[in-house]
Protein backbone atom coordinates (compact mmCIF):
# COMPACT_ATOMS: atom_id res chain seq x y z
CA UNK A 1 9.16 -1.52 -10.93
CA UNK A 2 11.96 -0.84 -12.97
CA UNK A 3 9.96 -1.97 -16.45
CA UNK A 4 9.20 -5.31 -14.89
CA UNK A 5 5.62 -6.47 -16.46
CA UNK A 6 3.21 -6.39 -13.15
CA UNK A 7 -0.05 -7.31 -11.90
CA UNK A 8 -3.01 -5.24 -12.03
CA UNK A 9 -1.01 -2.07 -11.41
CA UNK A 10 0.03 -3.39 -8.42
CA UNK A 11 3.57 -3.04 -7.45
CA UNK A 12 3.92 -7.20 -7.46
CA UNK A 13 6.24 -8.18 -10.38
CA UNK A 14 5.42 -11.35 -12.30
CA UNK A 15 8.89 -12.47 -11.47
CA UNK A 16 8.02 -12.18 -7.68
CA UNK A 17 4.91 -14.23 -7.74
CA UNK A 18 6.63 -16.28 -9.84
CA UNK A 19 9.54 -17.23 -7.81
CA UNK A 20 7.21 -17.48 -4.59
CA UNK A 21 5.04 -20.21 -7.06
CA UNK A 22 8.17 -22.01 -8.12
CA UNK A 23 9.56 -22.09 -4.43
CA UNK A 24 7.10 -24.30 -3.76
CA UNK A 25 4.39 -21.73 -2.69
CA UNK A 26 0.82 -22.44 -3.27
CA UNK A 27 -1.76 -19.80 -4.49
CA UNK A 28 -3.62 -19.90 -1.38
CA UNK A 29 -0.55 -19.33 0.57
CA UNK A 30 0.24 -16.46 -1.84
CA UNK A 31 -2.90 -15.12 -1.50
CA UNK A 32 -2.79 -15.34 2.39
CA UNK A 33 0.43 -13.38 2.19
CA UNK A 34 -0.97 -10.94 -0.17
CA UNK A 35 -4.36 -9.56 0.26
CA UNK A 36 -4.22 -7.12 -2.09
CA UNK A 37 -3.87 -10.37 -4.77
CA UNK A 38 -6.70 -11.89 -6.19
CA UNK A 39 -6.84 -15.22 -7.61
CA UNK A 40 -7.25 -14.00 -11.17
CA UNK A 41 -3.83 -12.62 -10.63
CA UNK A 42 -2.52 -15.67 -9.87
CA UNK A 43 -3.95 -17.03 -13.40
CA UNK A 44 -2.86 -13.93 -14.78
CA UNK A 45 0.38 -14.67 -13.69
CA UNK A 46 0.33 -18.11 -15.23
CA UNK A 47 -0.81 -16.22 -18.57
CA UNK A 48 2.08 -14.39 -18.89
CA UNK A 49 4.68 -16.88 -18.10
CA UNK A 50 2.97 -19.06 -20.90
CA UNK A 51 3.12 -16.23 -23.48
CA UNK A 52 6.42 -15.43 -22.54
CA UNK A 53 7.69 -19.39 -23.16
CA UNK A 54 5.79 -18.92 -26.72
CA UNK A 55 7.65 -15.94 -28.05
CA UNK A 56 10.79 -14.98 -26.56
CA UNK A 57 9.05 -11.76 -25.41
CA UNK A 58 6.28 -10.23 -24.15
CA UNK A 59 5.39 -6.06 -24.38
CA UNK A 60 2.50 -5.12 -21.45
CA UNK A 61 -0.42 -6.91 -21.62
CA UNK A 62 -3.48 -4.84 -21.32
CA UNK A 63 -5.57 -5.44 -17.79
CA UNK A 64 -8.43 -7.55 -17.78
């Protein structure tokens, strides 16, 4: 994924189920779209965009 972060190994980039979210998407709809998602992903997702706003940037985060 180019060095995008991702989730769970998947190849879903934050910035995709971000954009999806902000679009006006909801997490069930997501998740309907995407079986291989899980809602912790979506969380996880929220997780990184918060840690992101905190520090500028953000290395990998280790999986849960």
């Amino acid at each position: 994924m180019s060095g995008k972060p991702c989730i769970r190994g998947l190849r879903y980039s934050v910035e995709v189920l971000l954009d999806l979210l902000a679009s006006g998407m909801t997490a069930a709809e997501i998740l309907g779209d995407y079986p291989d998602l899980e809602p912790d992903d979506i969380l996880a997702t929220f997780e990184y965009a918060a840690l992101a706003a905190r520090v500028g940037t953000v290395l990998a985060v280790p999986a849960a």
